[in-house]
ModelCIF file with pLDDT and N, C-alpha, C, O atoms, coordinates in Angstrom:
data_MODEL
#
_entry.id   MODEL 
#
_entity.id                         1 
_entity.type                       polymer 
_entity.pdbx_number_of_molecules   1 
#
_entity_poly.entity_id                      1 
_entity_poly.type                           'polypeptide(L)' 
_entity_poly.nstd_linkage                   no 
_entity_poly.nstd_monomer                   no 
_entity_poly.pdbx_seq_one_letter_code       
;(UNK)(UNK)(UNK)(UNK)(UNK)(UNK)(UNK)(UNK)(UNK)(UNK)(UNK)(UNK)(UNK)(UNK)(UNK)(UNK)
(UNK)(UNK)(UNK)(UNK)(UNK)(UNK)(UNK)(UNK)(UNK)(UNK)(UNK)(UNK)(UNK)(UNK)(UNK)(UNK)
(UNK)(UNK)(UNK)(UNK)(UNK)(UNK)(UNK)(UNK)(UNK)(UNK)(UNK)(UNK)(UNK)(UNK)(UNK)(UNK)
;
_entity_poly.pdbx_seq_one_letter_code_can   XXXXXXXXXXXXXXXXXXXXXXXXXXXXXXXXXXXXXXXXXXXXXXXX 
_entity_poly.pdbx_strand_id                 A 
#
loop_
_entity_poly_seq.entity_id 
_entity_poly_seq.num 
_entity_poly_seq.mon_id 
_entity_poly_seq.hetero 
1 1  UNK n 
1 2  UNK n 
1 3  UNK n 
1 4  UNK n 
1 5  UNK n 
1 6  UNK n 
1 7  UNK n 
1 8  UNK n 
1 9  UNK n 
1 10 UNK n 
1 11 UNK n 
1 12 UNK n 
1 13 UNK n 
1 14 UNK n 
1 15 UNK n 
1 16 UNK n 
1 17 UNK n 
1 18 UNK n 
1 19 UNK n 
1 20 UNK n 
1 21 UNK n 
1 22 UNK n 
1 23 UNK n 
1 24 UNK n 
1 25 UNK n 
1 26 UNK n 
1 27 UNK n 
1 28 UNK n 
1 29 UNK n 
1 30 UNK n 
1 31 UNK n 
1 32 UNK n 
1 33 UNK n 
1 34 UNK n 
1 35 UNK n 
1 36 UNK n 
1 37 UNK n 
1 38 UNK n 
1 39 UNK n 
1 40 UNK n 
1 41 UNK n 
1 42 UNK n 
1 43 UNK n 
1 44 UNK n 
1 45 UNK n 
1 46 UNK n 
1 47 UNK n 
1 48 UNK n 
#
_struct_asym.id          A 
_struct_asym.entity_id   1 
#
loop_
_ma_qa_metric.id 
_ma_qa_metric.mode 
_ma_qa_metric.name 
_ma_qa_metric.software_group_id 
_ma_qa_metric.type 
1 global pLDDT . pLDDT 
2 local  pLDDT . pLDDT 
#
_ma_qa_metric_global.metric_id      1 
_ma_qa_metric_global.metric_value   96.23 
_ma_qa_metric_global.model_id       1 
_ma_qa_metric_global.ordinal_id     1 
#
loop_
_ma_qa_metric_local.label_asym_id 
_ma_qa_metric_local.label_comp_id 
_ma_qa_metric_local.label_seq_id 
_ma_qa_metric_local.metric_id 
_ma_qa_metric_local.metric_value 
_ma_qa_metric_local.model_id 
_ma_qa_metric_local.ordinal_id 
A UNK 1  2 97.00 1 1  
A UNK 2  2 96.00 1 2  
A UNK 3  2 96.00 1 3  
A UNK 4  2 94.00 1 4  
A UNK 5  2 93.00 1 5  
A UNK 6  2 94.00 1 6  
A UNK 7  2 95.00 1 7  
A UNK 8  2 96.00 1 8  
A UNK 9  2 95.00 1 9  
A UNK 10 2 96.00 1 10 
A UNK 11 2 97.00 1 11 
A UNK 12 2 97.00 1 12 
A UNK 13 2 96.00 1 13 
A UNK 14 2 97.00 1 14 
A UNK 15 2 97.00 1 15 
A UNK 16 2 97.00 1 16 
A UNK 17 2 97.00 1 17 
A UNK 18 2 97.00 1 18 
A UNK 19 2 97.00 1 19 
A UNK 20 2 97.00 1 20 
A UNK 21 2 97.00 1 21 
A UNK 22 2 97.00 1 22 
A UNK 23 2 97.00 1 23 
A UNK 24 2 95.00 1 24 
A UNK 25 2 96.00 1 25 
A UNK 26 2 96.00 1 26 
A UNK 27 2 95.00 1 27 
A UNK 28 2 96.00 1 28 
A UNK 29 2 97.00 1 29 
A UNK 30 2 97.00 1 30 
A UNK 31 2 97.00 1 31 
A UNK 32 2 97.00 1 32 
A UNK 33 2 97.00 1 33 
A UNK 34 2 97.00 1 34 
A UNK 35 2 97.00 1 35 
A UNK 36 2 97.00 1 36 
A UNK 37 2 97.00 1 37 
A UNK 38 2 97.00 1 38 
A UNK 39 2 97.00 1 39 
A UNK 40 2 97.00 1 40 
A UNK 41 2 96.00 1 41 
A UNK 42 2 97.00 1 42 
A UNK 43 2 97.00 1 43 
A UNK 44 2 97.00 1 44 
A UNK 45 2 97.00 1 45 
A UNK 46 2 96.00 1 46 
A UNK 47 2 93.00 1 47 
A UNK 48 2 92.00 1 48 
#
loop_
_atom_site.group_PDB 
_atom_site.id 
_atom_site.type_symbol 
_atom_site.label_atom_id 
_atom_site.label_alt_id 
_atom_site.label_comp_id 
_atom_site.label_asym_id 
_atom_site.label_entity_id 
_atom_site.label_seq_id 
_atom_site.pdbx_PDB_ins_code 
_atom_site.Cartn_x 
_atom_site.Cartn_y 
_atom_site.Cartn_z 
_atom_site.occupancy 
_atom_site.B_iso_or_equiv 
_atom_site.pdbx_formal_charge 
_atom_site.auth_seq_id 
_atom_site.auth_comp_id 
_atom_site.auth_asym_id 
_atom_site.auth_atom_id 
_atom_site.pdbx_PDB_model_num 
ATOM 1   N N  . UNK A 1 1  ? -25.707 3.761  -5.430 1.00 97.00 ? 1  UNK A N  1 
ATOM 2   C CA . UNK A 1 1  ? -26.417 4.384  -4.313 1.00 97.00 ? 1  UNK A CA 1 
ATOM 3   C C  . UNK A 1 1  ? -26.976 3.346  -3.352 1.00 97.00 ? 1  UNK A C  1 
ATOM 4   O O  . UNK A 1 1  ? -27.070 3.367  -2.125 1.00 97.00 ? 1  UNK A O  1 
ATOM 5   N N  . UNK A 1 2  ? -27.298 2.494  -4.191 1.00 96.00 ? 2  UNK A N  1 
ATOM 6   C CA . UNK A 1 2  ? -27.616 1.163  -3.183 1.00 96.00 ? 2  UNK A CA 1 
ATOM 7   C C  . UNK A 1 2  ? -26.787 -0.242 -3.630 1.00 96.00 ? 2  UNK A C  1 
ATOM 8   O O  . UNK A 1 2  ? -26.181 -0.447 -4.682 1.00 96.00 ? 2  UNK A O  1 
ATOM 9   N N  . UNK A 1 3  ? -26.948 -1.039 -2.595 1.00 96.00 ? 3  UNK A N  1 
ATOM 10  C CA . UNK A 1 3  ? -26.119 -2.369 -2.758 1.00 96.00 ? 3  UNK A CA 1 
ATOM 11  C C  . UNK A 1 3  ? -26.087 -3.207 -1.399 1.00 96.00 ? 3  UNK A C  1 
ATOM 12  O O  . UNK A 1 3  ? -25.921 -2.834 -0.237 1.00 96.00 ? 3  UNK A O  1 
ATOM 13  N N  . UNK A 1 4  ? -26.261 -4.218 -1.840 1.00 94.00 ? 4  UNK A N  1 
ATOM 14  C CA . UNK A 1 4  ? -26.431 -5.677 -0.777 1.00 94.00 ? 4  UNK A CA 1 
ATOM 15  C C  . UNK A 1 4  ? -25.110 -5.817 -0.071 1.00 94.00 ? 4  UNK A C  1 
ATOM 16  O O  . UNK A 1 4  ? -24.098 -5.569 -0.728 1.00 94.00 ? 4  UNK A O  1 
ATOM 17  N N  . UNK A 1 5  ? -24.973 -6.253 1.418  1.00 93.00 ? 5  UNK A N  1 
ATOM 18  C CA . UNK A 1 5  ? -23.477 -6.069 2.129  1.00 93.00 ? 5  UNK A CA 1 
ATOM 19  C C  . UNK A 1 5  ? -22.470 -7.015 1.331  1.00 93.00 ? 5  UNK A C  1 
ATOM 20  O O  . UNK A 1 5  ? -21.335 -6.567 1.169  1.00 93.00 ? 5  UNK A O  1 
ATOM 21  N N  . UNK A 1 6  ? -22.751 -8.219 0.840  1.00 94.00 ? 6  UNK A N  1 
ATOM 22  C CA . UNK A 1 6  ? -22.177 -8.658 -0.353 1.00 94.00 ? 6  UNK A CA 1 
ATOM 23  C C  . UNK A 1 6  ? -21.644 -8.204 -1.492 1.00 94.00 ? 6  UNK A C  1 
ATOM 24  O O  . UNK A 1 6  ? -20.659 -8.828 -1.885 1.00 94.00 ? 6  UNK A O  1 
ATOM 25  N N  . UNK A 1 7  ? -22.182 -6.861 -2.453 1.00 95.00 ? 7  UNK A N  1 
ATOM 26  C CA . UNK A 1 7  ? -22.061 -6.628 -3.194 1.00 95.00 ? 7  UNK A CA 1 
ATOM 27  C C  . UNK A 1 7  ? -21.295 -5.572 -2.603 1.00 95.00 ? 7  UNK A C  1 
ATOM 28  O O  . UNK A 1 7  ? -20.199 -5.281 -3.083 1.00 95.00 ? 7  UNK A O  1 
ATOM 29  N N  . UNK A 1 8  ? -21.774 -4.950 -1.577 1.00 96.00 ? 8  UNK A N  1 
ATOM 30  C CA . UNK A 1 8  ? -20.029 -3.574 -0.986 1.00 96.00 ? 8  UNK A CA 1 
ATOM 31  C C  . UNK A 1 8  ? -18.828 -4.223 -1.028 1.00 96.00 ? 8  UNK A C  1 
ATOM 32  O O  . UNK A 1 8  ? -17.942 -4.070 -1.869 1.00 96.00 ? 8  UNK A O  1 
ATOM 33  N N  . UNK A 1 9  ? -18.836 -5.042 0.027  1.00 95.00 ? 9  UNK A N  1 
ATOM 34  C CA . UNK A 1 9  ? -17.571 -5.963 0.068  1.00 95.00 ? 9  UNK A CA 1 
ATOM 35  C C  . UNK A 1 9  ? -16.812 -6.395 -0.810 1.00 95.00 ? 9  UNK A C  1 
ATOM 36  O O  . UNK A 1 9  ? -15.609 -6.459 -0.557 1.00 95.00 ? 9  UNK A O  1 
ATOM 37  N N  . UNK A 1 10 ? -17.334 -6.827 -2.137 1.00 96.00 ? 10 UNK A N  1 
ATOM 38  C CA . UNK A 1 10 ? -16.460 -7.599 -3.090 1.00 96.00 ? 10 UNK A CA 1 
ATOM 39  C C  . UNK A 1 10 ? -16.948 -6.170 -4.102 1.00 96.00 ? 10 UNK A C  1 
ATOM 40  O O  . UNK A 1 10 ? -16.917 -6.473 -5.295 1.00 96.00 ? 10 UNK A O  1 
ATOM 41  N N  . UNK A 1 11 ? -17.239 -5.186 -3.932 1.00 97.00 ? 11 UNK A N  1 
ATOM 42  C CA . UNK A 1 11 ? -16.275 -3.490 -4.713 1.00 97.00 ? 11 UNK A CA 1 
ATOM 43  C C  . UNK A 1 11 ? -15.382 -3.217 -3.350 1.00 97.00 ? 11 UNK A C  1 
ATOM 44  O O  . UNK A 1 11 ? -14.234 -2.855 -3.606 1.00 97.00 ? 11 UNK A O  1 
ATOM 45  N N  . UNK A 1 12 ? -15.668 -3.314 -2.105 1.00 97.00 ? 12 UNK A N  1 
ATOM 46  C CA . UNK A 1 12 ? -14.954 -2.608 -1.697 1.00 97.00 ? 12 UNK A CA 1 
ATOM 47  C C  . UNK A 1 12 ? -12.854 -3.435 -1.691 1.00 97.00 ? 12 UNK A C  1 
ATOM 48  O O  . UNK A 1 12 ? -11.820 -2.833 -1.401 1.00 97.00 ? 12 UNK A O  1 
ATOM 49  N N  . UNK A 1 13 ? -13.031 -4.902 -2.131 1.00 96.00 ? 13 UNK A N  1 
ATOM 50  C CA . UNK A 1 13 ? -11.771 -5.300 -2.542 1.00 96.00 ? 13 UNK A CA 1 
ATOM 51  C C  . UNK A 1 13 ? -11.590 -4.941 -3.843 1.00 96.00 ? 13 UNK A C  1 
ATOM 52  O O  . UNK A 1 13 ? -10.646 -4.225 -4.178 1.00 96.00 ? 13 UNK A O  1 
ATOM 53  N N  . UNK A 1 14 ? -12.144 -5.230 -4.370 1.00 97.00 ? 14 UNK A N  1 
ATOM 54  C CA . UNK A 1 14 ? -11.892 -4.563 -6.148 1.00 97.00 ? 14 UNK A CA 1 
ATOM 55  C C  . UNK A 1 14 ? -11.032 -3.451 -5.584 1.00 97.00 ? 14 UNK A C  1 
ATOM 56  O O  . UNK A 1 14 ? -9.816  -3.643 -5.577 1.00 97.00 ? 14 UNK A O  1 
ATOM 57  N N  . UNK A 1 15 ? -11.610 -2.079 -5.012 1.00 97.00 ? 15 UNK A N  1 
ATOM 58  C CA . UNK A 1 15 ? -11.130 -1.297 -5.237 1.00 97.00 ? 15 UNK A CA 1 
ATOM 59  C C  . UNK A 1 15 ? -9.772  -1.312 -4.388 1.00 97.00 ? 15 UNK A C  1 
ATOM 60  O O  . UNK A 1 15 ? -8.952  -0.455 -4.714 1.00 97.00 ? 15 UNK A O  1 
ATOM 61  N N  . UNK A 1 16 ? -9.421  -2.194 -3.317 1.00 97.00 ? 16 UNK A N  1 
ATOM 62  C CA . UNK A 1 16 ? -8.485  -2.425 -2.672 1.00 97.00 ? 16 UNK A CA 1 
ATOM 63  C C  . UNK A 1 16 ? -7.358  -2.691 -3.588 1.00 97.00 ? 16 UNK A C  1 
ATOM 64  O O  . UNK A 1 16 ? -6.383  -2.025 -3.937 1.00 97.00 ? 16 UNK A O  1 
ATOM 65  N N  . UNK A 1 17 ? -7.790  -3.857 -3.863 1.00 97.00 ? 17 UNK A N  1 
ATOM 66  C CA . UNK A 1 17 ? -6.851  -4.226 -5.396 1.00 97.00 ? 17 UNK A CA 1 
ATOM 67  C C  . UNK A 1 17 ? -6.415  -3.720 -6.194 1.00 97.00 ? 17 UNK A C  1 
ATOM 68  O O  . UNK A 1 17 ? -5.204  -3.760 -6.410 1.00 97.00 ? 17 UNK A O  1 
ATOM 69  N N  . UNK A 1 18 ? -7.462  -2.905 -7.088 1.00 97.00 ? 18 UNK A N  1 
ATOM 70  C CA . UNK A 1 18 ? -6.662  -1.820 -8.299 1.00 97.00 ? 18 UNK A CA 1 
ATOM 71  C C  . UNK A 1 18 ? -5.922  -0.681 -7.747 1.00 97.00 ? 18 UNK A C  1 
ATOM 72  O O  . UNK A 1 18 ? -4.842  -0.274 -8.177 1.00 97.00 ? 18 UNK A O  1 
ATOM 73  N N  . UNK A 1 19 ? -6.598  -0.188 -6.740 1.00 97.00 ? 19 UNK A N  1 
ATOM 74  C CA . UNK A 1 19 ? -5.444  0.718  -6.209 1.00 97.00 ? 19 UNK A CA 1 
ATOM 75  C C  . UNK A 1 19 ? -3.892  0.823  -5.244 1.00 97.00 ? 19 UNK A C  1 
ATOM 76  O O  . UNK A 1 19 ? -3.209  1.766  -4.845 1.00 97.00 ? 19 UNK A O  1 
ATOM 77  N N  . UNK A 1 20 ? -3.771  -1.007 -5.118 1.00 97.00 ? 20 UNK A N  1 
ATOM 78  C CA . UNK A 1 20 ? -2.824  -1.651 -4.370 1.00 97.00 ? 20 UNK A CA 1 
ATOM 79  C C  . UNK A 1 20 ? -3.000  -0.519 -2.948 1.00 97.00 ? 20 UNK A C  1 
ATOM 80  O O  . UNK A 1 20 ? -2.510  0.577  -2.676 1.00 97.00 ? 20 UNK A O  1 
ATOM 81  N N  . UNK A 1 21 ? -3.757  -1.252 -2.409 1.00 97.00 ? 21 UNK A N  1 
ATOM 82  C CA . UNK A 1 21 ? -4.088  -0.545 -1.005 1.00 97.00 ? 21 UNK A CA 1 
ATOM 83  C C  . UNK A 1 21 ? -3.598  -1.499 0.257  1.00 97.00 ? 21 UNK A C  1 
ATOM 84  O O  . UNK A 1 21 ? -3.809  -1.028 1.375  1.00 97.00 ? 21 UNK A O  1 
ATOM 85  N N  . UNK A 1 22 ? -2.971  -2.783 0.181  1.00 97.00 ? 22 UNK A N  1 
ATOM 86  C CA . UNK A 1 22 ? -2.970  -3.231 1.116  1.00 97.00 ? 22 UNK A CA 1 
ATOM 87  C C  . UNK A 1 22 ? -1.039  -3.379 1.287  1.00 97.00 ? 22 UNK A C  1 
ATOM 88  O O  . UNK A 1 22 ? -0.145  -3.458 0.444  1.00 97.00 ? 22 UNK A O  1 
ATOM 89  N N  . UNK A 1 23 ? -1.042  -3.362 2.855  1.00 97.00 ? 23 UNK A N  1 
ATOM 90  C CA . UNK A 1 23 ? 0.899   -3.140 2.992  1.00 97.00 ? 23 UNK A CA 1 
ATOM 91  C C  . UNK A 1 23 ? 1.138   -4.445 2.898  1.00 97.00 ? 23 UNK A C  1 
ATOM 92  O O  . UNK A 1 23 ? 0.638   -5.483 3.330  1.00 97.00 ? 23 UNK A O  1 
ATOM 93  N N  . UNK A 1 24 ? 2.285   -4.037 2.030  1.00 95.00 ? 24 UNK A N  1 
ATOM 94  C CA . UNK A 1 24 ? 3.581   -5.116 1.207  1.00 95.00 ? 24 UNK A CA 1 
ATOM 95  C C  . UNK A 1 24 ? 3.630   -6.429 2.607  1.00 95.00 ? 24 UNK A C  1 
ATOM 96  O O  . UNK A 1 24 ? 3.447   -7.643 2.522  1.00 95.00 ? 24 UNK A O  1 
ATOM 97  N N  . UNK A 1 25 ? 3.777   -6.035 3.160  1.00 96.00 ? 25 UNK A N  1 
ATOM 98  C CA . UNK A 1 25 ? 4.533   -7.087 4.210  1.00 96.00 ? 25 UNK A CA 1 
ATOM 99  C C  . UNK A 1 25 ? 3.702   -7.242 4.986  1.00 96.00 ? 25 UNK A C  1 
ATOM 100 O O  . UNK A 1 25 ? 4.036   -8.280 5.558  1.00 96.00 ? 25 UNK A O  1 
ATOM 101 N N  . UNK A 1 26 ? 2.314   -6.714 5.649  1.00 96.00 ? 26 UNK A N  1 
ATOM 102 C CA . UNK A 1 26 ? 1.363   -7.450 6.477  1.00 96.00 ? 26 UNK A CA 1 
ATOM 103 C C  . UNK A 1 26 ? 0.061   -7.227 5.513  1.00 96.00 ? 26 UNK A C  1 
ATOM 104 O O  . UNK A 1 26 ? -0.536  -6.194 5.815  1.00 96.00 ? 26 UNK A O  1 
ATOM 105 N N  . UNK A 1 27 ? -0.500  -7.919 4.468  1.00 95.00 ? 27 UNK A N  1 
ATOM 106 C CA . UNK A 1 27 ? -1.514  -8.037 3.795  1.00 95.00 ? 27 UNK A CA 1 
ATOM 107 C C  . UNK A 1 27 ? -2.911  -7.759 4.356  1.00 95.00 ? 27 UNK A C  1 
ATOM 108 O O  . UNK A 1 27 ? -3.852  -7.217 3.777  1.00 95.00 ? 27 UNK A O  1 
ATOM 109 N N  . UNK A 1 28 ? -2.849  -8.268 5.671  1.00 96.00 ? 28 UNK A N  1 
ATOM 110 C CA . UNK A 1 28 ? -4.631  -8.075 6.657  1.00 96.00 ? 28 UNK A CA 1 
ATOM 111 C C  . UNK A 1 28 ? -4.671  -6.250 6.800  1.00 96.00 ? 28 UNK A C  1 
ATOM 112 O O  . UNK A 1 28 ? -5.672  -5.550 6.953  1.00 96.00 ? 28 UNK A O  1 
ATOM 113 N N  . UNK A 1 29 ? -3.442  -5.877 6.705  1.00 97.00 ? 29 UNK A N  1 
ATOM 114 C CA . UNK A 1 29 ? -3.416  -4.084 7.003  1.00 97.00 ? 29 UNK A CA 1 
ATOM 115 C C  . UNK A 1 29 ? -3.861  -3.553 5.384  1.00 97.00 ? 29 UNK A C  1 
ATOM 116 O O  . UNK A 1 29 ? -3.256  -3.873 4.361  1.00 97.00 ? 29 UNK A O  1 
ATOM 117 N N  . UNK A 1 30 ? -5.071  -2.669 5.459  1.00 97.00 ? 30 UNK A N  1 
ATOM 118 C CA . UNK A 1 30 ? -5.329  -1.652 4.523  1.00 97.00 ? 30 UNK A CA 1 
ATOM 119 C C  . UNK A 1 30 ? -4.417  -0.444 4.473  1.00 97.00 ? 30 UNK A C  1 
ATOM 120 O O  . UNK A 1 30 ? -3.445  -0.607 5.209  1.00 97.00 ? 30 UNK A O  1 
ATOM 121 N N  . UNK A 1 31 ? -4.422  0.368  4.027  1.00 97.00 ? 31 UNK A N  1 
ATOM 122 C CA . UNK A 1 31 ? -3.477  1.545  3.843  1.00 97.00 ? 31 UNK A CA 1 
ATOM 123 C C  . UNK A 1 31 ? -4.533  2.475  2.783  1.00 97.00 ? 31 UNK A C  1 
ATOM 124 O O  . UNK A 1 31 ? -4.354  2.676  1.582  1.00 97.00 ? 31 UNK A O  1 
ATOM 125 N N  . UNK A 1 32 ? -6.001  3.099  3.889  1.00 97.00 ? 32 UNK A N  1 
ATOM 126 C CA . UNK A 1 32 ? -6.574  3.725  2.946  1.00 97.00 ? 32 UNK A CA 1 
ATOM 127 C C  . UNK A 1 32 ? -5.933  4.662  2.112  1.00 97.00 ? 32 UNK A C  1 
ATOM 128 O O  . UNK A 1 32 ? -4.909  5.097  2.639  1.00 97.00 ? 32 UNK A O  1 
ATOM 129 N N  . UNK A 1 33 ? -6.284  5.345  0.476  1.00 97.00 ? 33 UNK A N  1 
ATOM 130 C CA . UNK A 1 33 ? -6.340  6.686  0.372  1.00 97.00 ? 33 UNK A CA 1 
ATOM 131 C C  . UNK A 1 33 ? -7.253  7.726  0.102  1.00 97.00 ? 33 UNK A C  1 
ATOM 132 O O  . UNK A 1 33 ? -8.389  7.578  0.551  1.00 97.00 ? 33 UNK A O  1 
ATOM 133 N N  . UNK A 1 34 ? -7.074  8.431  -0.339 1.00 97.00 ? 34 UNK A N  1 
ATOM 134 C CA . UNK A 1 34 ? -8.355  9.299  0.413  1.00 97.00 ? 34 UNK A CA 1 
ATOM 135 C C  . UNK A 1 34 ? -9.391  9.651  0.233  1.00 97.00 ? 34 UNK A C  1 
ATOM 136 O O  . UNK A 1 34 ? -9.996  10.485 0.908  1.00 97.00 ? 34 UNK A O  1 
ATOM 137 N N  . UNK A 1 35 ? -10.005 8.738  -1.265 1.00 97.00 ? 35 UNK A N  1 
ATOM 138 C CA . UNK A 1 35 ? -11.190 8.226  -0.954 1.00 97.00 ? 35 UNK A CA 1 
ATOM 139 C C  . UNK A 1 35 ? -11.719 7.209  0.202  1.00 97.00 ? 35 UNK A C  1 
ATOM 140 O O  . UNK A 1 35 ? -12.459 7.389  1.169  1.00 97.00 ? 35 UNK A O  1 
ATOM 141 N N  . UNK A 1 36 ? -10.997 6.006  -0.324 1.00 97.00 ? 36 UNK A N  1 
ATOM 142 C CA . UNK A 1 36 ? -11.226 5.146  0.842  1.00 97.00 ? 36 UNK A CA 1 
ATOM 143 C C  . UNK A 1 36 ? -11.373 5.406  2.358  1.00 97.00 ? 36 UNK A C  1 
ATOM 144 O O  . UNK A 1 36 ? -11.999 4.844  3.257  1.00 97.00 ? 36 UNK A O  1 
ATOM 145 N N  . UNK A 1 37 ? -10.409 6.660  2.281  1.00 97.00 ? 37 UNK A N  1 
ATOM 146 C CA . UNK A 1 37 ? -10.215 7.112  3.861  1.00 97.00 ? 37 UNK A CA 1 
ATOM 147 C C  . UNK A 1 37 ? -11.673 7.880  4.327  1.00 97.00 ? 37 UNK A C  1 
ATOM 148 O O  . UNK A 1 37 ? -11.919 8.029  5.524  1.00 97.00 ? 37 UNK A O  1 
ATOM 149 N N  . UNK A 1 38 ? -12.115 8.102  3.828  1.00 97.00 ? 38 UNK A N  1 
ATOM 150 C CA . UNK A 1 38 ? -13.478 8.801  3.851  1.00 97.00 ? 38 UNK A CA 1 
ATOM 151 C C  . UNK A 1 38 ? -14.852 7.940  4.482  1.00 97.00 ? 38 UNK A C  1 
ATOM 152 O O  . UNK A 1 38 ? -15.980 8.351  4.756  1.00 97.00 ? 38 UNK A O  1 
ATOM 153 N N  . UNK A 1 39 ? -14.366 6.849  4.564  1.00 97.00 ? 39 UNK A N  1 
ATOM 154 C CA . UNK A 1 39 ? -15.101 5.297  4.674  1.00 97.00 ? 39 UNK A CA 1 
ATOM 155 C C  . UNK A 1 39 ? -14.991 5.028  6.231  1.00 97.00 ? 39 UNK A C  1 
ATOM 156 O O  . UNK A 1 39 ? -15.780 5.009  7.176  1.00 97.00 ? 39 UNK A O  1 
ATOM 157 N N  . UNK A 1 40 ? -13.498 4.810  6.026  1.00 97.00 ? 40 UNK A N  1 
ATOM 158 C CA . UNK A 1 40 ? -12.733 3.390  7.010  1.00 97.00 ? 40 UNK A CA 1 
ATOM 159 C C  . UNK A 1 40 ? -12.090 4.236  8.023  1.00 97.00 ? 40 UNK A C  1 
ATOM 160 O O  . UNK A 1 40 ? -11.903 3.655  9.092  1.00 97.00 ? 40 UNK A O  1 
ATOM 161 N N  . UNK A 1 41 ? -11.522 6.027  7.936  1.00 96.00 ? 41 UNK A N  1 
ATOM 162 C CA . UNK A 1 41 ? -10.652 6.356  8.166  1.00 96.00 ? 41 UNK A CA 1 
ATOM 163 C C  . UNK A 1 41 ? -9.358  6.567  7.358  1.00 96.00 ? 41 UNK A C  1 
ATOM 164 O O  . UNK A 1 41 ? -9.269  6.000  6.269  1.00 96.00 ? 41 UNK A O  1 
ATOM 165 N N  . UNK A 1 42 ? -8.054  7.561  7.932  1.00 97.00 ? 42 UNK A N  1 
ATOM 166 C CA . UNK A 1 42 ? -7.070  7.610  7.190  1.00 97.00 ? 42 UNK A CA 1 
ATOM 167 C C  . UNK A 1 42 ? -5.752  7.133  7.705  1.00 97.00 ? 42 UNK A C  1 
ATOM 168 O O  . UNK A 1 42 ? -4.680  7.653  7.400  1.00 97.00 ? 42 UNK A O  1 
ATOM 169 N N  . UNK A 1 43 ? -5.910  6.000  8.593  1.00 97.00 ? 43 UNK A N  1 
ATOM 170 C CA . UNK A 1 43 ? -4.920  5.480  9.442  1.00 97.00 ? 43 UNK A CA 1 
ATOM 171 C C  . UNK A 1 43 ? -4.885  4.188  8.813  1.00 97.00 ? 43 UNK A C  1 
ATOM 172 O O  . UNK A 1 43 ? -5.985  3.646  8.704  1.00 97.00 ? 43 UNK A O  1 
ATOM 173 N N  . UNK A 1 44 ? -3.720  3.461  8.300  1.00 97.00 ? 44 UNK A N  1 
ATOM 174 C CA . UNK A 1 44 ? -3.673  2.010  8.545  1.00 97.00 ? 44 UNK A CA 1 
ATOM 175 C C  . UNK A 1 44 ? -4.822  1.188  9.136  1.00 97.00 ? 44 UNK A C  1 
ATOM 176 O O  . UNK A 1 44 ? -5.199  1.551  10.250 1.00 97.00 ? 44 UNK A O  1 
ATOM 177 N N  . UNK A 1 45 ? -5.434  0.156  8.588  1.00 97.00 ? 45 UNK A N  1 
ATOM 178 C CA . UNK A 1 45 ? -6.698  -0.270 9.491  1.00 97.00 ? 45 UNK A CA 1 
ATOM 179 C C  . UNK A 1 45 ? -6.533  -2.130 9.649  1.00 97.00 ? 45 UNK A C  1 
ATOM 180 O O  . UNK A 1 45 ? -5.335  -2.239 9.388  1.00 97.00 ? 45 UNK A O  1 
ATOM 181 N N  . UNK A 1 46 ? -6.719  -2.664 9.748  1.00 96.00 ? 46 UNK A N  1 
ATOM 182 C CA . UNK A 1 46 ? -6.351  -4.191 10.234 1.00 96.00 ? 46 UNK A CA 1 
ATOM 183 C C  . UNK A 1 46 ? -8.002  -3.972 9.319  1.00 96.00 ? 46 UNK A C  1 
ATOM 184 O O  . UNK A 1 46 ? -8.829  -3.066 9.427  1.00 96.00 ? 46 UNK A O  1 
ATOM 185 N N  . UNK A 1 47 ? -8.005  -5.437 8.276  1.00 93.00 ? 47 UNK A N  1 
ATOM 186 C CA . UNK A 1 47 ? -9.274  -5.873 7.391  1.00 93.00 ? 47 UNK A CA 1 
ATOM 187 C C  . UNK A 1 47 ? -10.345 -6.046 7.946  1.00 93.00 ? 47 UNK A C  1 
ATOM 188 O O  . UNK A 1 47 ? -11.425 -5.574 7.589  1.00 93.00 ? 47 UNK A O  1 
ATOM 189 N N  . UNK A 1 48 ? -10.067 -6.974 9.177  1.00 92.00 ? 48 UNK A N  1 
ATOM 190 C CA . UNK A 1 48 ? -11.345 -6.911 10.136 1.00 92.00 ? 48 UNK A CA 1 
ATOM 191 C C  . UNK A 1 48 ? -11.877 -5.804 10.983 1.00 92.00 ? 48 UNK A C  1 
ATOM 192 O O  . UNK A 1 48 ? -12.895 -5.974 11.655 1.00 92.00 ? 48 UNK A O  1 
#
């Protein structure tokens, strides 16, 4: 419920990771799903 912008960030790759969320061939592109998408959006998103 709570957490330091540090501590989002390094869950919010964790969860990038276990759920292989990022595209094969341009790595900086996310590819939420639909949890994540709930966040960031449900479009392809560039990391920054």
């Amino acid at each position: 419920a709570k957490a330091s912008r540090p501590q989002v960030m390094k869950a919010i790759w964790a969860y990038i990771k276990k759920h292989d969320l990022q595209d094969p061939d341009k790595r900086r592109i996310i590819v939420p799903d639909d949890v994540l998408g709930e966040v960031i959006g449900h479009k392809p998103i560039d990391m920054l």
